[in-house]
N, C-alpha and C. Protein backbone atom coordinates (compact mmCIF):
# COMPACT_ATOMS: atom_id res chain seq x y z
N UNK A 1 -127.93 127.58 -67.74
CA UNK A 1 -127.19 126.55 -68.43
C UNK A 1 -126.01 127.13 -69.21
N UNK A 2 -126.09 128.49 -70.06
CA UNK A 2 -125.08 129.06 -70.52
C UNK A 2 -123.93 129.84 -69.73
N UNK A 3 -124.15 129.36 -68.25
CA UNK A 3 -122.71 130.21 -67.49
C UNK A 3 -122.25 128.79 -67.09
N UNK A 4 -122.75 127.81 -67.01
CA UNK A 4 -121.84 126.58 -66.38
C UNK A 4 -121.41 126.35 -67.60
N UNK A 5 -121.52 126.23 -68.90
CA UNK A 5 -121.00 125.84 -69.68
C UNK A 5 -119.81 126.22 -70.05
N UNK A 6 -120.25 128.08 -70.16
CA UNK A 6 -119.16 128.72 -70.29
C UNK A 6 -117.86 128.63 -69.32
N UNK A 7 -118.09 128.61 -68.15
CA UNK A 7 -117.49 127.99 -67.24
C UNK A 7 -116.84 126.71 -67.27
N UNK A 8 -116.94 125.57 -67.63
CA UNK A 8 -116.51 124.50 -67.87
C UNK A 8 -115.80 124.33 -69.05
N UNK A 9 -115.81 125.41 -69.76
CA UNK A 9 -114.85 125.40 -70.93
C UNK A 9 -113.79 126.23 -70.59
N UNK A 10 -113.82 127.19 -69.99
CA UNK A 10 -113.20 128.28 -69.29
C UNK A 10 -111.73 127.24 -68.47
N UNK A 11 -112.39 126.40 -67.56
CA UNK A 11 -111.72 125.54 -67.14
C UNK A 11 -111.02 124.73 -67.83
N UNK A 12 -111.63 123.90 -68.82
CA UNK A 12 -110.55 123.21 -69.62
C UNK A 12 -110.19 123.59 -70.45
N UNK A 13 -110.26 125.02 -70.56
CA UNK A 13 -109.00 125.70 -71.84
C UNK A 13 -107.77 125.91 -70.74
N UNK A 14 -107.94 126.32 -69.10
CA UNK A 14 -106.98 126.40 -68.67
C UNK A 14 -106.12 125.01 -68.06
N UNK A 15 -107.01 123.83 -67.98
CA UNK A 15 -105.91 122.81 -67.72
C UNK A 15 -105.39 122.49 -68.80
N UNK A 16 -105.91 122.63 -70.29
CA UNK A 16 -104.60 122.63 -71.47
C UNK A 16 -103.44 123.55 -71.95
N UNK A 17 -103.51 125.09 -71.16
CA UNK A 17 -102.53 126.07 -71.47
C UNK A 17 -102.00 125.15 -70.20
N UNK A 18 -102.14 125.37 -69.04
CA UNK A 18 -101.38 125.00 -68.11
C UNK A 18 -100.57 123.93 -68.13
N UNK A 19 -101.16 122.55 -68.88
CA UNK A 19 -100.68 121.43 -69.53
C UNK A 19 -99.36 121.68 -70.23
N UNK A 20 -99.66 122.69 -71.20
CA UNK A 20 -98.79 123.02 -72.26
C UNK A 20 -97.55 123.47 -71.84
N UNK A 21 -98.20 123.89 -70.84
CA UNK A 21 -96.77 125.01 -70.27
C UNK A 21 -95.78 124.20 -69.43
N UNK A 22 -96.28 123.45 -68.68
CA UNK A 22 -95.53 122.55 -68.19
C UNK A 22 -94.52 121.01 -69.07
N UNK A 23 -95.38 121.12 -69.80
CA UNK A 23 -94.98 120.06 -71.18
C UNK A 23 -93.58 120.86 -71.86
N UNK A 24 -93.98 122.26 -72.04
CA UNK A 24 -92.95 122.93 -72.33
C UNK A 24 -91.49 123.03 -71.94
N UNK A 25 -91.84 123.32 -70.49
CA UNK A 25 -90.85 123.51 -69.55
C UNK A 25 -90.09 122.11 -69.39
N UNK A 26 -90.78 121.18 -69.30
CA UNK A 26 -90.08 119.69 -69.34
C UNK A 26 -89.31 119.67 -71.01
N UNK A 27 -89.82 120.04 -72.12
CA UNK A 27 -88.86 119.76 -73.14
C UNK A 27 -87.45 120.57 -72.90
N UNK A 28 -88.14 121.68 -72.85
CA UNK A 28 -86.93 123.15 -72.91
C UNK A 28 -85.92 122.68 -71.63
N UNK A 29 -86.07 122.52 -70.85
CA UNK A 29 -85.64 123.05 -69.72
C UNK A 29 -84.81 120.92 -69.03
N UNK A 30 -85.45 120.26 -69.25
CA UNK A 30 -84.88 118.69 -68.92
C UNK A 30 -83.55 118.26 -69.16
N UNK A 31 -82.83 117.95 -68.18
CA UNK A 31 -81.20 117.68 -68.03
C UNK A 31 -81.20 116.72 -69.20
N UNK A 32 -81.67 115.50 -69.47
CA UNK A 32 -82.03 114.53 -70.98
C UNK A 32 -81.50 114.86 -72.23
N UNK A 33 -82.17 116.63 -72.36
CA UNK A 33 -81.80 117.10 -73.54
C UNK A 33 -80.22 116.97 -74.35
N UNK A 34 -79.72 117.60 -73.69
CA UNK A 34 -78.11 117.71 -73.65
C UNK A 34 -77.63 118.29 -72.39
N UNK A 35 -76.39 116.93 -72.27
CA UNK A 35 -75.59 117.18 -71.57
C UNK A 35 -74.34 118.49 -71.25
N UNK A 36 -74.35 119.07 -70.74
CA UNK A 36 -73.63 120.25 -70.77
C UNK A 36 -73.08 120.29 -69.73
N UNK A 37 -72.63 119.72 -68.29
CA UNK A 37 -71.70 119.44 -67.70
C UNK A 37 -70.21 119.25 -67.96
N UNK A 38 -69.33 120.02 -67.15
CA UNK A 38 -68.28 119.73 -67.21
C UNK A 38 -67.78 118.70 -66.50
N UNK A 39 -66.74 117.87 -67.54
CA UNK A 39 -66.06 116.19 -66.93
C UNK A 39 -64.88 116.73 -66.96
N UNK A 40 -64.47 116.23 -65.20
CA UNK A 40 -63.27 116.46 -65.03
C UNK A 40 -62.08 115.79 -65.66
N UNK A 41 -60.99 116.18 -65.84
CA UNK A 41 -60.03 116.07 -66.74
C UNK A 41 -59.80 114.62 -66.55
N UNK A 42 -59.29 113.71 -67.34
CA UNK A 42 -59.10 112.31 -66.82
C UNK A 42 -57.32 112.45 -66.42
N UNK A 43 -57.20 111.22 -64.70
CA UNK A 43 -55.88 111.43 -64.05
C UNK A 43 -54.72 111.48 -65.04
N UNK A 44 -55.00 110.72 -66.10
CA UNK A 44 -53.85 110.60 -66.66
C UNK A 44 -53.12 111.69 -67.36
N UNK A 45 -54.26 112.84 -68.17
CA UNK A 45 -53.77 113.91 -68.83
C UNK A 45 -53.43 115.17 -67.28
N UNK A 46 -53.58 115.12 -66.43
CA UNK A 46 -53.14 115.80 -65.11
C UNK A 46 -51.98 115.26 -64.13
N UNK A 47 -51.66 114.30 -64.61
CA UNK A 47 -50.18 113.64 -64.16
C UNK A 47 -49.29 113.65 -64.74
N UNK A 48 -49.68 113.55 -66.33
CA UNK A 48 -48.58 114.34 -66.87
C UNK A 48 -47.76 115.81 -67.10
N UNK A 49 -48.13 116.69 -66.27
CA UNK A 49 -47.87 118.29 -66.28
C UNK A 49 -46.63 118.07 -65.79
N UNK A 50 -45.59 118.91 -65.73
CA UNK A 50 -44.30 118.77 -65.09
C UNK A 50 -44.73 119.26 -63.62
C-alpha cells in the first residue's frame, strides 16, 4: 500500500510542475503580452521623401 501511494503522489507532483511549466511558458512567452512588432511606415510619411 505504501509504494502505490508513494507513487501516486510521485505522479501528481509531476502533472503540477509540468502544469506550471507550461502555465509559465504561456505567460512569459504569449504574443498577448506585448506587442513588439514592427508597423510599417504609414504611405503618407513615405511619399513624402523627395
Amino acid at each position: 500500500m505504501q509504494a502505490k501511494t508513494s507513487e501516486g503522489l510521485e505522479v501528481l507532483a509531476a502533472v503540477v510542475v509540468t502544469a506550471g511549466l507550461v502555465a509559465g511558458n504561456l505567460v512569459l512567452f504569449s504574443p498577448l503580452r506585448v506587442d513588439n512588432r514592427v508597423l510599417p511606415a504609414p504611405a503618407s510619411q513615405t511619399a513624402e521623401r523627395p
